[in-house]
C-alpha atoms as a PDB file:
ATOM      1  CA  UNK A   1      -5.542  50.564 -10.307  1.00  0.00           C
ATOM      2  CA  UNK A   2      -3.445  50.160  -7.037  1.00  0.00           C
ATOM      3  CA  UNK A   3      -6.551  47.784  -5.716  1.00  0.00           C
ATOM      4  CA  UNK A   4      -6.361  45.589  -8.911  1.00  0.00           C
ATOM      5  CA  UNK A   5      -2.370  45.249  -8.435  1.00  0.00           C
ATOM      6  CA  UNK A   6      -2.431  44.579  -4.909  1.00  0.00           C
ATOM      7  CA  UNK A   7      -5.502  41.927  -5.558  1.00  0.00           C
ATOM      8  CA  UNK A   8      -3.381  40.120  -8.076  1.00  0.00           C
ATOM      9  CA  UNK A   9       0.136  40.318  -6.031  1.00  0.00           C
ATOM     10  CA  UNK A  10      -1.769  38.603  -3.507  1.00  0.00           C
ATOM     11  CA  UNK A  11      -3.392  35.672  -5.798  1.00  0.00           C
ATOM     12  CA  UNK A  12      -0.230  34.947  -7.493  1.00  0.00           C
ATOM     13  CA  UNK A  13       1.514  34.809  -3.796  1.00  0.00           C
ATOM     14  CA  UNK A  14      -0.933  32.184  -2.515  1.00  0.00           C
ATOM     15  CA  UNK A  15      -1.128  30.341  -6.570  1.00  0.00           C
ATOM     16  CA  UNK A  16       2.255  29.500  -5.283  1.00  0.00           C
ATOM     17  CA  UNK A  17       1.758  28.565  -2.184  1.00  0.00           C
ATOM     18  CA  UNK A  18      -0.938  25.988  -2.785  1.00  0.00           C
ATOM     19  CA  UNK A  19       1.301  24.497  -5.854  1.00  0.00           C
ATOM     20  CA  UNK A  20       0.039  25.889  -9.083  1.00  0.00           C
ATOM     21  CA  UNK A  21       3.216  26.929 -10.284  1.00  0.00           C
ATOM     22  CA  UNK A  22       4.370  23.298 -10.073  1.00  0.00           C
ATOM     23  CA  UNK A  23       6.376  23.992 -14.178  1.00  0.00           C
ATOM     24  CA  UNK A  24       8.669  27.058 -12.024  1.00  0.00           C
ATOM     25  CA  UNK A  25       9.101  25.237  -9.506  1.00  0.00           C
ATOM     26  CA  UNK A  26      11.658  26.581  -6.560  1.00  0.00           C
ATOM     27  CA  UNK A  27      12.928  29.624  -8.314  1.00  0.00           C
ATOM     28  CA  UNK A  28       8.971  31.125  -8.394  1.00  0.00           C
ATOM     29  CA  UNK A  29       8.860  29.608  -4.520  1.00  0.00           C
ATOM     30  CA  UNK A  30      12.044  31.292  -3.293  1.00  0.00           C
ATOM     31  CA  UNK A  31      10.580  34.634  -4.765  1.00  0.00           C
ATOM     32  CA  UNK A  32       7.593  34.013  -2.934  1.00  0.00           C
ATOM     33  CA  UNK A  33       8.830  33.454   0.614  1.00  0.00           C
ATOM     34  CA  UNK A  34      11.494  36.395  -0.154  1.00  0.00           C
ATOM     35  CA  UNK A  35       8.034  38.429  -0.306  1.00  0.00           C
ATOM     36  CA  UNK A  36       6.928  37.162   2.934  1.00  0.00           C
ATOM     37  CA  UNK A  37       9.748  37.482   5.173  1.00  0.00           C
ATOM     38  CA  UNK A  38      10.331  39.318   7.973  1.00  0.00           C
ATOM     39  CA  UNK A  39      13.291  41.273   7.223  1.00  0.00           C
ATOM     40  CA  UNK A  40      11.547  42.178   3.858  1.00  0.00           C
ATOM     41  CA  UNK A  41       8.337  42.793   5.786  1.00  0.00           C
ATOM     42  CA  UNK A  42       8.337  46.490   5.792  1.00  0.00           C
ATOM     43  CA  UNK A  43       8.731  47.214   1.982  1.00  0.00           C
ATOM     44  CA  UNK A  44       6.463  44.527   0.463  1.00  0.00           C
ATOM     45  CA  UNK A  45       3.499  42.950   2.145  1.00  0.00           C
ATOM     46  CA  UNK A  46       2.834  45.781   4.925  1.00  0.00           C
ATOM     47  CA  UNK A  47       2.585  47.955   2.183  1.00  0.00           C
ATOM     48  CA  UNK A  48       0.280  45.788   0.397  1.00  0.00           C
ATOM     49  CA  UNK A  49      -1.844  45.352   3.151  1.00  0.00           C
ATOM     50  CA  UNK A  50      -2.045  49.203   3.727  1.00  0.00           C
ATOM     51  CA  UNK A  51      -2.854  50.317  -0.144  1.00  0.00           C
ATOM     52  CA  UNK A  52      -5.575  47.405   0.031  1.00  0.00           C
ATOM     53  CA  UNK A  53      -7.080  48.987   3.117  1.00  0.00           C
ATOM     54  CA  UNK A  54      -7.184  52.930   2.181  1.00  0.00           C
ATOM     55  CA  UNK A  55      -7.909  51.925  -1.592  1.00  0.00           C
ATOM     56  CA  UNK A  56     -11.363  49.859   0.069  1.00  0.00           C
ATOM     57  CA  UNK A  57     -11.961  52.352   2.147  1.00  0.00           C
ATOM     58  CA  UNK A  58     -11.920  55.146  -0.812  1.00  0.00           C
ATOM     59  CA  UNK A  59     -13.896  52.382  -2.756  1.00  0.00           C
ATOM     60  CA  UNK A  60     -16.541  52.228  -0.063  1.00  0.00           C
ATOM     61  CA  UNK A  61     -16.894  55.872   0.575  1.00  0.00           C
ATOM     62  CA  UNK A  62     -16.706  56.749  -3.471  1.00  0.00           C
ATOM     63  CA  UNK A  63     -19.639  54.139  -3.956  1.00  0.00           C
ATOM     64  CA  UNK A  64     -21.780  53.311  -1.374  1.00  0.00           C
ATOM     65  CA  UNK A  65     -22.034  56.613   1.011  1.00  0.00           C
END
């Protein structure tokens, strides 16, 4: 569950970087660089990064070992 969340966070983050969310516009932009920033760093994506590590390396050891 926490892979499938932190997979799609991530999508939808970079959707808007690359312009598909042209309709939303700035307010769906601002959201997404207040999700990237430093100061906000700590309680979004270094978390994200860290449940999408340990939940592949659960993954990996559940499945393939």
């Amino acid at each position: 569950m926490n892979l499938m969340l932190n997979c799609y966070v991530k999508v939808c983050y970079y959707e808007v970087l690359t312009g598909m969310w042209v309709r939303n516009g700035n307010q769906i932009r601002g959201q997404a660089m207040t999700y990237i920033q430093s100061h906000f760093c700590k309680s979004t994506i270094d978390v994200d990064i860290y449940l999408l590590q340990v939940t592949t390396v659960h993954f990996f050891l559940l499945y393939f070992a």
